[in-house]
Protein backbone atom coordinates (compact mmCIF):
# COMPACT_ATOMS: atom_id res chain seq x y z
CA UNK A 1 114.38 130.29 159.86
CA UNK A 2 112.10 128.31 157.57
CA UNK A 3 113.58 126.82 154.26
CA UNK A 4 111.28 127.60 151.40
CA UNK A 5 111.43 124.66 149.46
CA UNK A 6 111.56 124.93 145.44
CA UNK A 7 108.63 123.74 143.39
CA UNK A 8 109.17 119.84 141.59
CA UNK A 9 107.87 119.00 138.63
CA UNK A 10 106.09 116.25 140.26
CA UNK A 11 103.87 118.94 142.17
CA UNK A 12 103.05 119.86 138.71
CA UNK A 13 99.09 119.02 137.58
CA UNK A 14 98.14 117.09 135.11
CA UNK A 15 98.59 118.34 131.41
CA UNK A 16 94.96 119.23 129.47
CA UNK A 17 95.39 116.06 127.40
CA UNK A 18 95.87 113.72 130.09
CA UNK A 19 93.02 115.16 131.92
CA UNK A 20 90.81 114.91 129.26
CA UNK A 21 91.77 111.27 128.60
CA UNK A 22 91.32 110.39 132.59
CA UNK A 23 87.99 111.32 131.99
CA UNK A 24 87.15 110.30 128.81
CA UNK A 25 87.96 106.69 129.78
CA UNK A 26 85.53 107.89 133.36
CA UNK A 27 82.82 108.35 131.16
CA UNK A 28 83.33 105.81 128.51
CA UNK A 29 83.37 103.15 130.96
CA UNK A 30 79.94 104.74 132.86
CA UNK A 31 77.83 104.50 129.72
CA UNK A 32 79.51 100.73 128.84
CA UNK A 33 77.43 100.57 131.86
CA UNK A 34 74.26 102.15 130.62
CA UNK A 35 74.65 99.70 127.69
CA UNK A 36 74.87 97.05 129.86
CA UNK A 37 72.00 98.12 131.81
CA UNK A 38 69.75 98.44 128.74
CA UNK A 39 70.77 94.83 127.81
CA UNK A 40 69.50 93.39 131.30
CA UNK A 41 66.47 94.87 130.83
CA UNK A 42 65.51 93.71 128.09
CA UNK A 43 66.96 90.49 129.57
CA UNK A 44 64.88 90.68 133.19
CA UNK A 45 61.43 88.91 132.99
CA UNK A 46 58.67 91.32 134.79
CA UNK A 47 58.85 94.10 136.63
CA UNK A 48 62.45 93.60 137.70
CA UNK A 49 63.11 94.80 134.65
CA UNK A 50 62.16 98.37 135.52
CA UNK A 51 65.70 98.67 137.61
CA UNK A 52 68.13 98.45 135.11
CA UNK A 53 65.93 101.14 133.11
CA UNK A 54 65.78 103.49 135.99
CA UNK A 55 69.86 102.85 136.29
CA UNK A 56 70.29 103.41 132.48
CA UNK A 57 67.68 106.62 132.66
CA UNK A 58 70.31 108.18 135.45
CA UNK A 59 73.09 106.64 134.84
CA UNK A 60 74.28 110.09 132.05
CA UNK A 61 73.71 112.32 134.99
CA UNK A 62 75.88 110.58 137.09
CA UNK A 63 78.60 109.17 134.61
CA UNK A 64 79.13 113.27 134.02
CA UNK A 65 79.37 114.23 137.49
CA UNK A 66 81.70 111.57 137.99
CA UNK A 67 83.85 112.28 134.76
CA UNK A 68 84.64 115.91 136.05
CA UNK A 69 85.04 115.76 139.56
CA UNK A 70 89.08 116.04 139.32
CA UNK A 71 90.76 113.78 141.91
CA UNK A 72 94.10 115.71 142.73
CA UNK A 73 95.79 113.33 145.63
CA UNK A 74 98.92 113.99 147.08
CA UNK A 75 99.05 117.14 144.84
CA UNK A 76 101.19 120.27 146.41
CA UNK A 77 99.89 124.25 145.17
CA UNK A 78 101.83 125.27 142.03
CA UNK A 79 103.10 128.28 142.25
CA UNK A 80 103.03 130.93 139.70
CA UNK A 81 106.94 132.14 138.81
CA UNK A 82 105.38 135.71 139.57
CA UNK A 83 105.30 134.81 143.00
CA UNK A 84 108.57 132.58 143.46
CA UNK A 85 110.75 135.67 141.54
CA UNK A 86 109.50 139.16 142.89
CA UNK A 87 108.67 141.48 139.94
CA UNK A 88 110.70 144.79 139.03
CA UNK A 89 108.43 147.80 138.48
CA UNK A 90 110.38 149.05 134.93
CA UNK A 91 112.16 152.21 135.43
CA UNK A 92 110.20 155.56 135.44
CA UNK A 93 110.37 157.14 131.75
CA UNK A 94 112.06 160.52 131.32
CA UNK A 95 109.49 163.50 130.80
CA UNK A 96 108.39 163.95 127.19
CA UNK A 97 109.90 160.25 126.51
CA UNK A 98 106.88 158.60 124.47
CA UNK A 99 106.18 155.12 125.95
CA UNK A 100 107.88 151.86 123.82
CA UNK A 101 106.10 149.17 122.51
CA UNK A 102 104.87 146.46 124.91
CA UNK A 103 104.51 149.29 127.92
């Protein structure tokens, strides 16, 4: 017989805030890029300086892909307590009964 083994909170995903802030500091550190690329070409004698301006032109795209994709490593499913504790159907109402509140 398989042992079903209880849910831990370390299977747990990350809270909204803490997501947010992973990839706020993603994308904060992808445009210090951009800036960075801007400076260089203003920097770059010639024509070289037309590859830090293509980097800083696509560098937004890219800095938001990168910012969302959500890295979950190591991460177990969650699962819902509807599905760990089975659900009683509530008990059939008498005839004429009106229905409560909540039902």
């Amino acid at each position: 017989m398989k042992k079903s083994s209880a849910p831990s909170i370390t299977s747990l995903p990350l809270s909204p805030d803490e997501e947010r802030r992973h990839r706020m500091i993603k994308y904060s550190v992808a445009m210090g890029v951009r800036v960075l690329c801007l400076i260089a070409a203003v920097i770059v004698p010639g024509w070289w300086a037309a590859i830090p301006l293509v980097l800083a032109i696509f560098l937004p795209y890219f800095a938001v892909v990168i910012a969302n994709v959500s890295v979950e490593q190591g991460r177990v499913d969650v699962q819902r307590p509807g599905s760990i504790v089975p659900v009683a159907p509530p008990p059939p109402r008498a005839p004429g009964e009106e229905p409560r509140e909540g039902q």
